[in-house]
Protein backbone atom coordinates (compact mmCIF):
# COMPACT_ATOMS: atom_id res chain seq x y z
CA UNK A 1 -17.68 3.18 9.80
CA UNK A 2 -16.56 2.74 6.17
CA UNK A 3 -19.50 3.62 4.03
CA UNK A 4 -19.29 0.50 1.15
CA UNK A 5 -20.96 1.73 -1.60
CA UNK A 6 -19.46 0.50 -4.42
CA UNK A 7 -20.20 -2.83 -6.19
CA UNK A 8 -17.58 -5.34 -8.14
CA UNK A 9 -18.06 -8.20 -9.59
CA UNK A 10 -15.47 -10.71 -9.72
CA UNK A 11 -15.58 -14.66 -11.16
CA UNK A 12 -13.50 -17.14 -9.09
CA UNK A 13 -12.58 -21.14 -10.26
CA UNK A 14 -14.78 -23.50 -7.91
CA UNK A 15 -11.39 -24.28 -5.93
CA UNK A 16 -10.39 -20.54 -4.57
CA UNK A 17 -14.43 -20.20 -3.57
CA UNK A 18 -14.41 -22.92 -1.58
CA UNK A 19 -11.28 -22.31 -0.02
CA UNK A 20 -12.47 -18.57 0.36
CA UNK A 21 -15.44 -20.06 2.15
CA UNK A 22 -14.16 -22.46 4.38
CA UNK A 23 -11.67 -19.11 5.74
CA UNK A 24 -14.85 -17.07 5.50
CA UNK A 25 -16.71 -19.69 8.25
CA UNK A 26 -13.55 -19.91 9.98
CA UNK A 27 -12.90 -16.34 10.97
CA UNK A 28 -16.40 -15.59 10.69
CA UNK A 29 -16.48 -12.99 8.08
CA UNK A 30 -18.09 -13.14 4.98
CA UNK A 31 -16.18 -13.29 1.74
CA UNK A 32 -16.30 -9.92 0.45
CA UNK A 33 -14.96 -8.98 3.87
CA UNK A 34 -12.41 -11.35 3.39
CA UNK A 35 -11.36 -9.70 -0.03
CA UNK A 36 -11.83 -6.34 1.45
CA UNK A 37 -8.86 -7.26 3.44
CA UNK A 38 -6.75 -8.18 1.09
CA UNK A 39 -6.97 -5.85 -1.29
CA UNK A 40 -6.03 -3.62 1.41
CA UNK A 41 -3.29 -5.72 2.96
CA UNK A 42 -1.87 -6.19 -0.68
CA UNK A 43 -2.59 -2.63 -2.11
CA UNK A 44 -2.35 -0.26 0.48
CA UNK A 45 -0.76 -1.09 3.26
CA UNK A 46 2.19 -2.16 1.02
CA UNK A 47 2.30 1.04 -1.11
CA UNK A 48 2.19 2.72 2.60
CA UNK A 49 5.10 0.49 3.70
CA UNK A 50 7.17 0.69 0.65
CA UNK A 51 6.94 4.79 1.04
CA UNK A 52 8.35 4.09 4.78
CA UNK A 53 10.95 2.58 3.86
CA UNK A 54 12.38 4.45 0.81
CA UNK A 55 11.80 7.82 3.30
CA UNK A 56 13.59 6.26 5.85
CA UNK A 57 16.33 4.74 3.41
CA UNK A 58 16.62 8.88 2.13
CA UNK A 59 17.22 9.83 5.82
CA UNK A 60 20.56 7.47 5.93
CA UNK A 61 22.08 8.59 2.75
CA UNK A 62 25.04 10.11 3.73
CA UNK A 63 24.39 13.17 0.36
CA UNK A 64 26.59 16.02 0.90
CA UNK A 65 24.31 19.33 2.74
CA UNK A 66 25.10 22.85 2.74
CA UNK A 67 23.06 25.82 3.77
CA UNK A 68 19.01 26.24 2.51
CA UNK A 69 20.30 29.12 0.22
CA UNK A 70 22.83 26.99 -1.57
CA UNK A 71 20.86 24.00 -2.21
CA UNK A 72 17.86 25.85 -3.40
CA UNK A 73 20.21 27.97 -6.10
CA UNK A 74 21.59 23.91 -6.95
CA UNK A 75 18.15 22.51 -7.20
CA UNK A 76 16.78 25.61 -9.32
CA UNK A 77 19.84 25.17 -11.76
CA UNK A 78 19.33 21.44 -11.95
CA UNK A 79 22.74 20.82 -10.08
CA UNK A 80 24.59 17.62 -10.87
């Protein structure tokens, strides 16, 4: 288990708490847990998806290759 041990304090309008709360009772987590979440879901596991995706979008380019030799003599001359 994630050990939490660092505090925040953040100030929320009387509308987002109580619709924080109402989720909170729903899914039976508390707030922070709640926030937890989405910090995650909109911090990290983007950032991890958006990596994914430009790797993947480098594996389709269609870049001219040549042997290890010749591209690391290009890359150490600053070829282009």
């Amino acid at each position: 288990m994630v050990q939490l041990n660092k505090r925040l304090e953040i100030r929320l309008d009387q509308t987002t708490f109580n619709l924080l709360q109402e989720r909170s009772q729903k899914a039976h987590k508390s707030i922070g847990e709640l926030i937890r979440l989405a910090v995650k879901q909109m911090y990290i596991q983007k950032d991890k998806k958006e990596r994914l995706l430009a790797s993947e979008n480098l594996c389709h380019l269609n870049a001219p290759v040549t042997d290890w030799p010749q591209m690391e003599k290009e890359i150490e001359q600053g070829y282009g």
